[in-house]
N, C-alpha and C. Protein backbone atom coordinates (compact mmCIF):
# COMPACT_ATOMS: atom_id res chain seq x y z
N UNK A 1 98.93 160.84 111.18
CA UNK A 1 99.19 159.46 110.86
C UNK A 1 98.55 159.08 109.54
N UNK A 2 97.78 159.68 109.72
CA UNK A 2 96.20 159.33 108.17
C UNK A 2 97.42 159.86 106.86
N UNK A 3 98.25 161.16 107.11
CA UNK A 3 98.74 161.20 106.37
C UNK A 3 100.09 160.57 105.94
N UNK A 4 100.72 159.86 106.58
CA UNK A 4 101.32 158.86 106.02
C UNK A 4 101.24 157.55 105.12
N UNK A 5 99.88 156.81 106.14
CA UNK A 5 99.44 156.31 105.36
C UNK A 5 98.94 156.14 103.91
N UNK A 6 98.55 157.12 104.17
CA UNK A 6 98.16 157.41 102.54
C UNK A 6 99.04 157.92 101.45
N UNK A 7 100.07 158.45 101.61
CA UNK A 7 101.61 158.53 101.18
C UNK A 7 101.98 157.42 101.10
N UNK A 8 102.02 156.34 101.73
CA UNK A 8 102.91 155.02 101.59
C UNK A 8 101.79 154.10 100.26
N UNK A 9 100.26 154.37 100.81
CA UNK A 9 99.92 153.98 99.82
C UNK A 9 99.65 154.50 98.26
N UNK A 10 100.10 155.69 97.88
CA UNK A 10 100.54 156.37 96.63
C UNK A 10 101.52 155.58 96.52
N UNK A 11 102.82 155.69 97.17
CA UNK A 11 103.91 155.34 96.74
C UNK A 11 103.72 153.58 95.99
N UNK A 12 103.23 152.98 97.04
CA UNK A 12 102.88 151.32 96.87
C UNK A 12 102.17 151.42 95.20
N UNK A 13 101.35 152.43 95.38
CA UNK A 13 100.38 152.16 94.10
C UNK A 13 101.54 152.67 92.73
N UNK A 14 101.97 153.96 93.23
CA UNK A 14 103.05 154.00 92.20
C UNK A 14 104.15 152.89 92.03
N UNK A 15 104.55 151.86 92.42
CA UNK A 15 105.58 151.50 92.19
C UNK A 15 104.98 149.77 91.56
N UNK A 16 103.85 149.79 92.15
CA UNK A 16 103.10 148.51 91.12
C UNK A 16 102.86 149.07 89.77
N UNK A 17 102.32 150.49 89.60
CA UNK A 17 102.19 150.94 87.79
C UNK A 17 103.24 150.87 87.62
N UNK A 18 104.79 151.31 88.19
CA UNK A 18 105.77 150.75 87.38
C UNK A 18 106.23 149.52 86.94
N UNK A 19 105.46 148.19 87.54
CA UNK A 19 105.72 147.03 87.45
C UNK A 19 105.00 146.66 86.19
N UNK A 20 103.62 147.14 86.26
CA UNK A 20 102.84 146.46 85.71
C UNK A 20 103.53 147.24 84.10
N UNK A 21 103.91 148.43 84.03
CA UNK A 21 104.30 149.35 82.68
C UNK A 21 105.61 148.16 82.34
N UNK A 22 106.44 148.21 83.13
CA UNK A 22 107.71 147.22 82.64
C UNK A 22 107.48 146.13 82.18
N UNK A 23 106.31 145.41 82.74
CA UNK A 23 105.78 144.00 82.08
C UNK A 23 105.25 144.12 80.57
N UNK A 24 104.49 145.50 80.91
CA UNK A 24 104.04 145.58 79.16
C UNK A 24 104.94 146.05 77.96
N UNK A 25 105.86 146.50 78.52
CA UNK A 25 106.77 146.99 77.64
C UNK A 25 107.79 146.28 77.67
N UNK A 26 107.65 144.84 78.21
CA UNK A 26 108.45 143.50 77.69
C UNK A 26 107.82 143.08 76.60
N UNK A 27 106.60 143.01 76.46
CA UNK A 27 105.97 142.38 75.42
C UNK A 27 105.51 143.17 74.16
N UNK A 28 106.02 144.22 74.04
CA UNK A 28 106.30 145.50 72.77
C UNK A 28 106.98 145.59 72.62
N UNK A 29 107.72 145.52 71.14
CA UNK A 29 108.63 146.33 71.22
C UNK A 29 108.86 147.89 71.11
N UNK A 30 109.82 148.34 72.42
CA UNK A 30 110.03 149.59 73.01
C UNK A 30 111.73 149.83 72.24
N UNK A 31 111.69 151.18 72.38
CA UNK A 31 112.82 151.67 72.79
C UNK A 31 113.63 151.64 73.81
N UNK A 32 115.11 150.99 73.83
CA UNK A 32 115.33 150.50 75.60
C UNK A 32 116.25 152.18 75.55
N UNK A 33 116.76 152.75 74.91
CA UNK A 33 117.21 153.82 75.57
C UNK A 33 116.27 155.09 75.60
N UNK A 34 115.46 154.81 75.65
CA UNK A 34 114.39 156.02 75.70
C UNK A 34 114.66 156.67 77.08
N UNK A 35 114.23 157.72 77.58
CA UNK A 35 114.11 158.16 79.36
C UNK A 35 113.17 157.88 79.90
N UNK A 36 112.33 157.28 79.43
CA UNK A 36 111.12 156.85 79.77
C UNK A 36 110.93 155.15 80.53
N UNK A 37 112.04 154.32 79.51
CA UNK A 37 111.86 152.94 79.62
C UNK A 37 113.10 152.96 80.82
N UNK A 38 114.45 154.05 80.64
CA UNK A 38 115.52 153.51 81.42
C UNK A 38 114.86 154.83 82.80
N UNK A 39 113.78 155.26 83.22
CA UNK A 39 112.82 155.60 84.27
C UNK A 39 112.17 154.59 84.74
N UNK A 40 111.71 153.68 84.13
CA UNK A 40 110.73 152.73 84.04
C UNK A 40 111.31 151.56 85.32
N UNK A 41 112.95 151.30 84.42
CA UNK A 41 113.57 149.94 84.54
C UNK A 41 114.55 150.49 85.97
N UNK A 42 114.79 151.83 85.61
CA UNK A 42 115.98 152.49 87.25
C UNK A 42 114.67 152.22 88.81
N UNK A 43 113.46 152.27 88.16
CA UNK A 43 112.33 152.35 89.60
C UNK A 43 112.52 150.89 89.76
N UNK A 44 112.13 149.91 89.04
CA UNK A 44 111.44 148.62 89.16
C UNK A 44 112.89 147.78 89.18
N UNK A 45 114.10 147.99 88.81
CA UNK A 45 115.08 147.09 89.10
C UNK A 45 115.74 146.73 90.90
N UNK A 46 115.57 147.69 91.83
CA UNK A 46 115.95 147.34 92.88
C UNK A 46 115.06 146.26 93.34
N UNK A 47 113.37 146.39 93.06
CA UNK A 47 112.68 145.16 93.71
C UNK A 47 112.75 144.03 92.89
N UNK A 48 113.03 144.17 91.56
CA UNK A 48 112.50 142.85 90.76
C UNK A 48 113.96 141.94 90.81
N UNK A 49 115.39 142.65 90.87
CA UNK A 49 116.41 141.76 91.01
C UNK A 49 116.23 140.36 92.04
N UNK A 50 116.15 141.39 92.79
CA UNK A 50 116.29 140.05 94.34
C UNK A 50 114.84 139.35 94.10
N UNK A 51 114.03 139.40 93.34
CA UNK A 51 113.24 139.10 93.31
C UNK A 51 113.10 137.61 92.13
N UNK A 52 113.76 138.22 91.17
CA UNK A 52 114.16 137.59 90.09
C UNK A 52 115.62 136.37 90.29
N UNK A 53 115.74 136.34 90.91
CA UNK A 53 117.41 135.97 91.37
C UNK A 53 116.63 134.50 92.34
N UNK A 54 115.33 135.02 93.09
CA UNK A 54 115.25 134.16 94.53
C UNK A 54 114.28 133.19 93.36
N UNK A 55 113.49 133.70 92.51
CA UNK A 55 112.13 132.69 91.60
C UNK A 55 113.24 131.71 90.96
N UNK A 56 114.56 132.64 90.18
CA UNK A 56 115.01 131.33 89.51
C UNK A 56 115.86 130.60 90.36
N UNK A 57 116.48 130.73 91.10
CA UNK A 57 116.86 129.85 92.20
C UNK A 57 116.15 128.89 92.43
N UNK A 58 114.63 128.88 93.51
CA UNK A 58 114.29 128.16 94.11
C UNK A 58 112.89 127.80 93.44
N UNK A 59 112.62 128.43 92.29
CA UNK A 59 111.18 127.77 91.18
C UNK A 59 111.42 127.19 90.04
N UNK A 60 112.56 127.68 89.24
CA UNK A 60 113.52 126.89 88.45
C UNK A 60 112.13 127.47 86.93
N UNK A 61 111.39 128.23 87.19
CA UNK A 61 110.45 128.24 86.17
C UNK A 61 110.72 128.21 84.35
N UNK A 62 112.48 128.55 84.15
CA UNK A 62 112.69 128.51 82.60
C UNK A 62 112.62 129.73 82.25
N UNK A 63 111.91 130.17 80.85
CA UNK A 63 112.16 131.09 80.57
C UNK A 63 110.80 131.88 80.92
N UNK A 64 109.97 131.20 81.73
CA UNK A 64 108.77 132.22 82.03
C UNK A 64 109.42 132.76 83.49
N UNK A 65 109.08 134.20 83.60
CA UNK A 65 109.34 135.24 84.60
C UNK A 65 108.08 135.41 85.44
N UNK A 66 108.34 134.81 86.35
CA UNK A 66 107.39 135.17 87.44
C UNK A 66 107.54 136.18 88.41
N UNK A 67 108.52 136.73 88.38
CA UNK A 67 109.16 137.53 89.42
C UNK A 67 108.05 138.81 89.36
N UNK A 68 107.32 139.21 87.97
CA UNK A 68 106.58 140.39 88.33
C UNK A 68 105.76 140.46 89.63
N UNK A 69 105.01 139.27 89.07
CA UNK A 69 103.76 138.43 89.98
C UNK A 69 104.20 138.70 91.34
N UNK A 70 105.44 137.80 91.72
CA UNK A 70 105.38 137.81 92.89
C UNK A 70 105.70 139.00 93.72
N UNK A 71 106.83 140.05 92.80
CA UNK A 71 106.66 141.54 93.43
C UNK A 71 106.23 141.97 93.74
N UNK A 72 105.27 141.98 93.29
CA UNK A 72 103.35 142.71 93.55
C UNK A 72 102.72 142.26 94.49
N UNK A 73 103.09 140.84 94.41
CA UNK A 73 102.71 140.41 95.66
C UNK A 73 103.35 140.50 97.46
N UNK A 74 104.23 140.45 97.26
CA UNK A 74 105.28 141.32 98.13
C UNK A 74 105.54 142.08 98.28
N UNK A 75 105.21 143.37 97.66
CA UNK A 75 105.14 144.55 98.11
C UNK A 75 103.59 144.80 98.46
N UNK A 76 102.92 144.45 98.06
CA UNK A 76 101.54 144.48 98.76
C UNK A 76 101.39 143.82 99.97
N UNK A 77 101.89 142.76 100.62
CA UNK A 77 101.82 142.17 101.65
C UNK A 77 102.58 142.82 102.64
N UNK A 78 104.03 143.61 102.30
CA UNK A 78 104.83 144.68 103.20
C UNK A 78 103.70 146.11 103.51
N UNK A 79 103.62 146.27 102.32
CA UNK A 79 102.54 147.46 102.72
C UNK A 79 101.22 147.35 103.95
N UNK A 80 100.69 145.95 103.47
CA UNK A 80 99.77 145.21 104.84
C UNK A 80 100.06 145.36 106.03
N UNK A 81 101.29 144.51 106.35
CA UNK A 81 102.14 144.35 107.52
C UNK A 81 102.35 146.17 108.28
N UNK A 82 103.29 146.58 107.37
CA UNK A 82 104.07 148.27 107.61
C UNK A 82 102.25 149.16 108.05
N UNK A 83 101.03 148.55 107.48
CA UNK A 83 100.20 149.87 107.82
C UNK A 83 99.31 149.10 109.17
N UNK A 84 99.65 148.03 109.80
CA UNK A 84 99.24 147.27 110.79
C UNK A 84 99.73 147.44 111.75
N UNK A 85 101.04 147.56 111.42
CA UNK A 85 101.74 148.12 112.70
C UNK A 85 101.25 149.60 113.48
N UNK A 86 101.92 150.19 111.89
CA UNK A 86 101.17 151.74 112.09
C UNK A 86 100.12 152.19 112.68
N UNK A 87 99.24 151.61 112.99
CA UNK A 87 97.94 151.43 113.60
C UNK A 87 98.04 151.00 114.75
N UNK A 88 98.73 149.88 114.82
CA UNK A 88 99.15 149.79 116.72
C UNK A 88 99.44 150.45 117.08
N UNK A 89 100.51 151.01 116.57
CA UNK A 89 101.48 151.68 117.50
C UNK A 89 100.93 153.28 117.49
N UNK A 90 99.96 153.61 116.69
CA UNK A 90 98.76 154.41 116.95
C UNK A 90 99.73 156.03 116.44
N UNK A 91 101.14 155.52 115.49
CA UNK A 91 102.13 156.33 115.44
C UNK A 91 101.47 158.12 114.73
C-alpha cells in the first residue's frame, strides 16, 4: 500500500512542477513550439482547461489567471481525500 502511496505522491508532485514550469514560462518569453513547452502544455492542459473555463465563468477575474492557483489547489486536496481513503480501506 506504502507503495502506492508514494507513487501517487510523485505523480501529484510531478504534475504541480508542471504547473508551476507553465506559469513561468508564461511570463518569459519561450519558444511555444519547442518539445519541451508543447510537453509542458500536453501534461498541464487536461487539468488547467476545466479549470480555467469554471474561474472565468464563475470569478469573472479579467485578464488575471487564477486557474494555476486553484489547480494546485485541487489537486492537492484530491490527493488528501484519494490517500484517506486509502488508509481506511487499509487497501
Amino acid at each position: 500500500m506504502w507503495v502506492i502511496i508514494r507513487s501517487l505522491g510523485y505523480f501529484v508532485q510531478f504534475i504541480e512542477w508542471m504547473i508551476f514550469i507553465r506559469v513561468i514560462m508564461s511570463w518569459i518569453p519561450t519558444n511555444r513550439y519547442s518539445a519541451f513547452y508543447n510537453f509542458v502544455y500536453n501534461v498541464t492542459e487536461p487539468i488547467m482547461a476545466p479549470v480555467r473555463e469554471l474561474t472565468y465563468r464563475f470569478l469573472r477575474t479579467g485578464p488575471i489567471d487564477l486557474s494555476p492557483i486553484i489547480a494546485l489547489f485541487l489537486i492537492r486536496l484530491l490527493y488528501r481525500v484519494v490517500i484517506s481513503i486509502l488508509l481506511r480501506v487499509g487497501f
